[in-house]
Protein backbone atom coordinates (compact mmCIF):
# COMPACT_ATOMS: atom_id res chain seq x y z
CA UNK A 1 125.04 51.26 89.43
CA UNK A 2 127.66 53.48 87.28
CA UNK A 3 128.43 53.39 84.38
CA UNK A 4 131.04 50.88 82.90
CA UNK A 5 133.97 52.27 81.30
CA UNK A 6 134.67 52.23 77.75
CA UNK A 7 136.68 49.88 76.43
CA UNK A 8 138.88 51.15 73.28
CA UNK A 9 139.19 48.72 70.40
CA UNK A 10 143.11 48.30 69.85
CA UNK A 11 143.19 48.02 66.04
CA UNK A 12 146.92 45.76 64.97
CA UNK A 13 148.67 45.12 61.87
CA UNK A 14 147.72 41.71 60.29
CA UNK A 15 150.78 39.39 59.10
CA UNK A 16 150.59 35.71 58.25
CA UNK A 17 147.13 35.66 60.29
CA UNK A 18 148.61 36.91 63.77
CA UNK A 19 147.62 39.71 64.84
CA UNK A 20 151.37 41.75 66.32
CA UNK A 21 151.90 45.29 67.25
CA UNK A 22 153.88 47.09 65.28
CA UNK A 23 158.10 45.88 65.87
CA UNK A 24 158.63 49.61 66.66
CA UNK A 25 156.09 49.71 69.37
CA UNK A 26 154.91 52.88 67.44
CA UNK A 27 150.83 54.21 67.29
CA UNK A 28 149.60 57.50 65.41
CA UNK A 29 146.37 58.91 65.78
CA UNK A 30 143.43 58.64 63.20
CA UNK A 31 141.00 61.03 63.03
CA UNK A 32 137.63 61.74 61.40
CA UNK A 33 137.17 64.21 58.54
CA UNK A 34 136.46 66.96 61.12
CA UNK A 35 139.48 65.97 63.28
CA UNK A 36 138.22 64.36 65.69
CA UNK A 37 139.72 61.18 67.49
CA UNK A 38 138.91 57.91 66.21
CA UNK A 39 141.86 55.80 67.62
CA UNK A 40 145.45 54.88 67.70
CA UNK A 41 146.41 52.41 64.62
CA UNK A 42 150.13 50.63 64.66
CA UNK A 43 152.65 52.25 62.83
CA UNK A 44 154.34 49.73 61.01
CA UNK A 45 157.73 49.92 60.13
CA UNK A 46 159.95 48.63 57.43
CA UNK A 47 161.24 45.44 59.66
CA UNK A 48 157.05 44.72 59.42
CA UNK A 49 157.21 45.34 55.87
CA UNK A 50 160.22 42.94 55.14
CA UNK A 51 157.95 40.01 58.27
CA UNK A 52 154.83 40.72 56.21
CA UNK A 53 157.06 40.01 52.64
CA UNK A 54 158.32 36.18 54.05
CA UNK A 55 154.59 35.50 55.69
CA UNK A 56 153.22 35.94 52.05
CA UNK A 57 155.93 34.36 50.38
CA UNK A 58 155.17 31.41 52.34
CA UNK A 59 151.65 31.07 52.18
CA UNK A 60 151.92 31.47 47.92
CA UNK A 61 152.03 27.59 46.99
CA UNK A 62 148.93 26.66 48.94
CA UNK A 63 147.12 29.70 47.88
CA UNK A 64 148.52 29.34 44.22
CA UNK A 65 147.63 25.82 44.18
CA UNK A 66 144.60 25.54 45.37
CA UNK A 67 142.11 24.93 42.70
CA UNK A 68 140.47 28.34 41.15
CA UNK A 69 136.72 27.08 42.55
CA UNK A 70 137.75 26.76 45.67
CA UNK A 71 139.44 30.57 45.64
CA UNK A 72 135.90 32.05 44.73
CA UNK A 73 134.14 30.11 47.80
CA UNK A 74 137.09 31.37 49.80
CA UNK A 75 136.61 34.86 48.88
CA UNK A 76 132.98 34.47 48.88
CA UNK A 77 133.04 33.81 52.36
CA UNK A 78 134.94 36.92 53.22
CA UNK A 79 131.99 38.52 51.14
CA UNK A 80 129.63 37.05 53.81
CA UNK A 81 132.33 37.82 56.95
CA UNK A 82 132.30 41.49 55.80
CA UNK A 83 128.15 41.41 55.82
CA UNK A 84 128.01 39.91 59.08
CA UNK A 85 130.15 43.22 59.92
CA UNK A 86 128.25 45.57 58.40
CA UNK A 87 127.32 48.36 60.71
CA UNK A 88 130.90 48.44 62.29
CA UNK A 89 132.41 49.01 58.65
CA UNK A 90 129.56 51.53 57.90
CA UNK A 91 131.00 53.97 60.82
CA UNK A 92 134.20 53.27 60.04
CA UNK A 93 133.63 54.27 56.70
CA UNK A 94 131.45 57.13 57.65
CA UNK A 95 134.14 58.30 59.92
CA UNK A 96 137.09 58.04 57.59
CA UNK A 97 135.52 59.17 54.39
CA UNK A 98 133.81 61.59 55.60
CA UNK A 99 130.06 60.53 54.47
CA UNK A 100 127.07 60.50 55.39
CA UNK A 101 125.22 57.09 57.38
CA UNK A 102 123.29 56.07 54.03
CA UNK A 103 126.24 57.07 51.83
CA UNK A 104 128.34 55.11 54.02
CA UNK A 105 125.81 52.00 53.76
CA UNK A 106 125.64 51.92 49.82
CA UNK A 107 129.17 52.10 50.05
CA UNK A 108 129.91 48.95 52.46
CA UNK A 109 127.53 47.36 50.38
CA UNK A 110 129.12 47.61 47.38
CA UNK A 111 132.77 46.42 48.86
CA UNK A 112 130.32 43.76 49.36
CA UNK A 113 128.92 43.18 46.09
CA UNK A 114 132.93 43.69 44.99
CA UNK A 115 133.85 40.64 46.40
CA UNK A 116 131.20 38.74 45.01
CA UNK A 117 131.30 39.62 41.43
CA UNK A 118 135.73 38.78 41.78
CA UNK A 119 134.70 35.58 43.37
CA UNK A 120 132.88 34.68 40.23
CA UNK A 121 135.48 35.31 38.30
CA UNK A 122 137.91 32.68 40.31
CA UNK A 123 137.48 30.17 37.60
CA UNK A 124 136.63 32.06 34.50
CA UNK A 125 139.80 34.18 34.36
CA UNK A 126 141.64 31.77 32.16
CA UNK A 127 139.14 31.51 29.49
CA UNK A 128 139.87 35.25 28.98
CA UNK A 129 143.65 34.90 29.53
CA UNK A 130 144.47 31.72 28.19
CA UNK A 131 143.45 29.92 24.71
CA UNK A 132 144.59 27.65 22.51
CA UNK A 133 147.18 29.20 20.13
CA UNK A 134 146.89 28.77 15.72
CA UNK A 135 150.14 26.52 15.19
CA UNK A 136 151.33 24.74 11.49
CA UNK A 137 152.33 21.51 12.40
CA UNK A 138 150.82 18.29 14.53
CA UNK A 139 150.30 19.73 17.77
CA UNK A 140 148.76 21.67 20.23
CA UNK A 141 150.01 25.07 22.01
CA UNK A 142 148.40 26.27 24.94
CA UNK A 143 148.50 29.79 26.85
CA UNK A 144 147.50 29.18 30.54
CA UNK A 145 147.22 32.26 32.96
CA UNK A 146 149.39 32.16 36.04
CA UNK A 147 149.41 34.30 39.48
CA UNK A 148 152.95 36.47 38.81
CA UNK A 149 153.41 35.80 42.49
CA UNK A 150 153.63 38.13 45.78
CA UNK A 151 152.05 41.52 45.33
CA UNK A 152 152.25 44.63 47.20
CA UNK A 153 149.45 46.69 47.24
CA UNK A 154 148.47 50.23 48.00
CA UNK A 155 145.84 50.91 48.63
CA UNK A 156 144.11 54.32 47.82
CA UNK A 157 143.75 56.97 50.37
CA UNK A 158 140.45 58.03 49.79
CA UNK A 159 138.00 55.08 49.66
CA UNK A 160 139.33 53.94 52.39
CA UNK A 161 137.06 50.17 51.76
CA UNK A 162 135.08 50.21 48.19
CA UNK A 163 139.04 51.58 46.96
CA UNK A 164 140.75 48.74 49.19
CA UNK A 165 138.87 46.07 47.74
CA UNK A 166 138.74 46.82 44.04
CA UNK A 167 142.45 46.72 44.47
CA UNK A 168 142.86 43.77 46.07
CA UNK A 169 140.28 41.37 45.51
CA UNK A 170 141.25 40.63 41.86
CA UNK A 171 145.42 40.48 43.09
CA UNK A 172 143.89 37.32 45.27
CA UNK A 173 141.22 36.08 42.57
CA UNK A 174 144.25 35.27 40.49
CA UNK A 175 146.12 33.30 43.06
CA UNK A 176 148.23 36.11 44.16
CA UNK A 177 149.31 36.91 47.83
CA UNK A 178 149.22 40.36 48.89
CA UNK A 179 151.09 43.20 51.26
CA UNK A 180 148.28 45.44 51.82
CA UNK A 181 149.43 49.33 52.79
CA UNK A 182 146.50 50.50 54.24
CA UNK A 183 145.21 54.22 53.50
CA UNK A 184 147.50 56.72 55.39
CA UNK A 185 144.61 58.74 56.63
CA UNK A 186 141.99 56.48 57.21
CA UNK A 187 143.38 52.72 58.07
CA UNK A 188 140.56 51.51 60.14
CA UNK A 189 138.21 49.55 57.80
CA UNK A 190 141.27 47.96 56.26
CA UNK A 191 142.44 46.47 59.97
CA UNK A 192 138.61 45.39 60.70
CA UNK A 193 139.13 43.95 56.67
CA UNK A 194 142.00 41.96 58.47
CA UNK A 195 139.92 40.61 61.53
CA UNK A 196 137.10 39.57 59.04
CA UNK A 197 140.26 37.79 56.77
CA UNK A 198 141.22 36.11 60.18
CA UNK A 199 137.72 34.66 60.49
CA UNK A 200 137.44 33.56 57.09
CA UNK A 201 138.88 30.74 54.90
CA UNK A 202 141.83 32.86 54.08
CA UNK A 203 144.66 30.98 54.65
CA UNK A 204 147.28 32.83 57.34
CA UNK A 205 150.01 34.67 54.82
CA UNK A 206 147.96 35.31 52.19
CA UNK A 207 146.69 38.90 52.99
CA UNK A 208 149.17 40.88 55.19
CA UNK A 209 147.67 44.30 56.23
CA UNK A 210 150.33 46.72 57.14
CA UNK A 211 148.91 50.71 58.78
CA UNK A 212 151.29 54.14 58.86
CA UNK A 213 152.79 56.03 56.41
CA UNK A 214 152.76 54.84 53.09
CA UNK A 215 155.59 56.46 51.63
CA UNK A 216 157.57 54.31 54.59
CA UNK A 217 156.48 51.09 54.01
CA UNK A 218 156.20 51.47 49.59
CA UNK A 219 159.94 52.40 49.51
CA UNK A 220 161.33 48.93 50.84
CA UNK A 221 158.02 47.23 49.32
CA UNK A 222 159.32 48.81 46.26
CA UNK A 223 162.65 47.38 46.43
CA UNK A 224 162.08 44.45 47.93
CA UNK A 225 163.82 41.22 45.67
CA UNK A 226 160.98 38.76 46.48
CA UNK A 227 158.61 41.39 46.00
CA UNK A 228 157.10 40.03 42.29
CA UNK A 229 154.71 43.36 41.30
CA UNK A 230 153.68 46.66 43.27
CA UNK A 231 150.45 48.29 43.22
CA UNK A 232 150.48 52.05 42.95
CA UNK A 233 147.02 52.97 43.48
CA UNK A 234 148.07 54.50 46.99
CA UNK A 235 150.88 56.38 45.68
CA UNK A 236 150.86 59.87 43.82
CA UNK A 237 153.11 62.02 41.78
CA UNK A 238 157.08 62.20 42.90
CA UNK A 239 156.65 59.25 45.15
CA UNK A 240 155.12 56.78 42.36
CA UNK A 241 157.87 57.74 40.30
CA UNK A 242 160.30 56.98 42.65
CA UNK A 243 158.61 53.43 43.42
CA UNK A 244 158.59 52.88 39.58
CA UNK A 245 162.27 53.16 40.03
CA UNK A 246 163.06 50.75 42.95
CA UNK A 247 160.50 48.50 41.23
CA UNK A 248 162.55 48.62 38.19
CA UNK A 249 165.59 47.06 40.19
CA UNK A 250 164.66 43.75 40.02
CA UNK A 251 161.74 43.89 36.96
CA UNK A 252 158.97 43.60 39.24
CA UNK A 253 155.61 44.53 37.34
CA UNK A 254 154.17 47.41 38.19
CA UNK A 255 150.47 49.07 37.82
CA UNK A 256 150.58 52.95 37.94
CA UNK A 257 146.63 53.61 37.45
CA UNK A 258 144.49 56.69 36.94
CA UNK A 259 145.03 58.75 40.00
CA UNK A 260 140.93 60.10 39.25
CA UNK A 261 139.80 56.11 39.07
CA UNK A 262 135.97 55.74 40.05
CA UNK A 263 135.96 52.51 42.23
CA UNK A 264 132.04 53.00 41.94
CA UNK A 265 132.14 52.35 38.18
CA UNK A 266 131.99 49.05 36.53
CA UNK A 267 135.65 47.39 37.15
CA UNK A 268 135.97 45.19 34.28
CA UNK A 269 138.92 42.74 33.41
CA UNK A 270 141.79 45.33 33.28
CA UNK A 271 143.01 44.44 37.35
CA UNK A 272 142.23 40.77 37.16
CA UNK A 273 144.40 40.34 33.90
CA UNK A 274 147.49 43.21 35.75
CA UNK A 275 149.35 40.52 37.55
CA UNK A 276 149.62 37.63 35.79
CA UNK A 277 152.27 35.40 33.63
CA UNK A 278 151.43 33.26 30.81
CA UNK A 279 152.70 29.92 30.45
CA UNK A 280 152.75 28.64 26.84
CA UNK A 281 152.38 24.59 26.40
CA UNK A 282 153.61 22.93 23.57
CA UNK A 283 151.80 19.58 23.08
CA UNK A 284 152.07 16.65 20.47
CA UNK A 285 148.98 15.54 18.49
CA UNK A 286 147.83 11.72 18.56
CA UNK A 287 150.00 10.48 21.74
């Protein structure tokens, strides 16, 4: 018998949980660290920026709503999705990053381990956020932590899945919705992110994952009016200046972070606490 013929995966973009090519009908090629051909990834465009904007939009009251327990077994289960998946992100990752097969490995596993530790923060994020507030008089005043809303994301270009997680794990731990810009140069374990997200408890609209060229899609992310906060992790130099300054258009909130951040180290509460609003309660005593 011969041999049966390869079938290519054909990675797509990810908005409100369909799968669609690109509006443009537009590919580029993604290739290892040595060059070589890994495959053709959709080359979004800003009409799939603005589709993947109203997708999240929409799915932000049930995601926002939904009760903070039920967000950690949500993203818990993603945790488990992405095990089940574990040797097709390890070449991905291996491939794009340019590491080795054990390197590779530890890293998967600790995009793993990622997602686990921000699903156990679902509902402990507003003891550290919130509080009850000192007040002179006969009543009560309350700070509650809320999600600020839908968040673009960029993700960083190299950590292509350990980077892409740490970014966007604690935007949806919060009850945020996200526009995910995948890494430029290696998109692949972000779309296989997507298909796991698909399989998952993540409602459709709450993670959009958008592939290409980031300074393409972050400009009308940027400036986008129901666009609430922009990521900038992805973005360097003149062109996160120049997002800072669509951003400021409309006040979005913004995170410009330490172009040298270790996503290996310890993350802390700094990204869990980035986009939120605070809603202050002002409550009688004795009724």
């Amino acid at each position: 018998m011969s041999e049966p013929l390869p079938v290519l995966k054909t990675y797509k973009l990810f908005v409100g949980g369909a799968f669609p090519r690109s509006e443009s009908g537009r590919v580029y090629e993604v290739t290892d660290a040595k060059g070589q051909w890994l495959a053709n990834a959709p080359l979004a465009s800003r009409k799939d920026a603005r589709d993947a904007v109203v997708a999240a939009r929409k799915a932000f009251p049930r995601w926002s709503g939904a009760t903070a327990y039920n967000r950690g077994q949500v993203l818990y289960r993603v945790a488990e999705m992405v095990q089940g998946r574990r040797e097709q992100f390890r070449a991905e990752v291996a491939a794009g990053d340019g590491l080795s097969k054990s390197k590779a490995a530890a890293v998967v596993d600790a995009a793993i381990d990622r997602l686990v530790w921000y699903a156990g923060w679902s509902d402990k994020v507003a003891q550290v956020a919130g509080g009850a507030n000192p007040v002179a008089g006969p009543y009560f005043n309350l700070s509650t932590p809320e999600p600020t809303g839908v968040v673009a994301v960029l993700a960083p270009g190299g950590s292509s899945l350990l980077g892409l997680v740490s970014v966007l794990a604690p935007v949806l731990t919060t009850g945020n919705v996200a526009v995910v810009v995948a890494s430029e140069r290696a998109p692949l374990p972000a779309l296989s992110l997507a298909e796991a997200l698909a399989t998952s408890d993540v409602p459709g609209g709450v993670v959009n994952v958008l592939s290409g060229t980031t300074a393409e899609l972050a400009r009308p992310l940027a400036a986008h009016q129901d666009v609430n906060a922009i990521d900038l992790t992805g973005a360097e130099g003149e062109l996160a200046t120049e997002l800072e300054v669509l951003a400021a258009e409309n006040l979005k909130r913004v995170r410009r972070p330490d172009p040298a951040e270790d996503f290996a180290s310890a993350p802390g509460t700094d990204r869990l606490l980035g986009f939120l609003e605070t809603k202050t309660v002002w409550h009688p005593t004795g009724v």
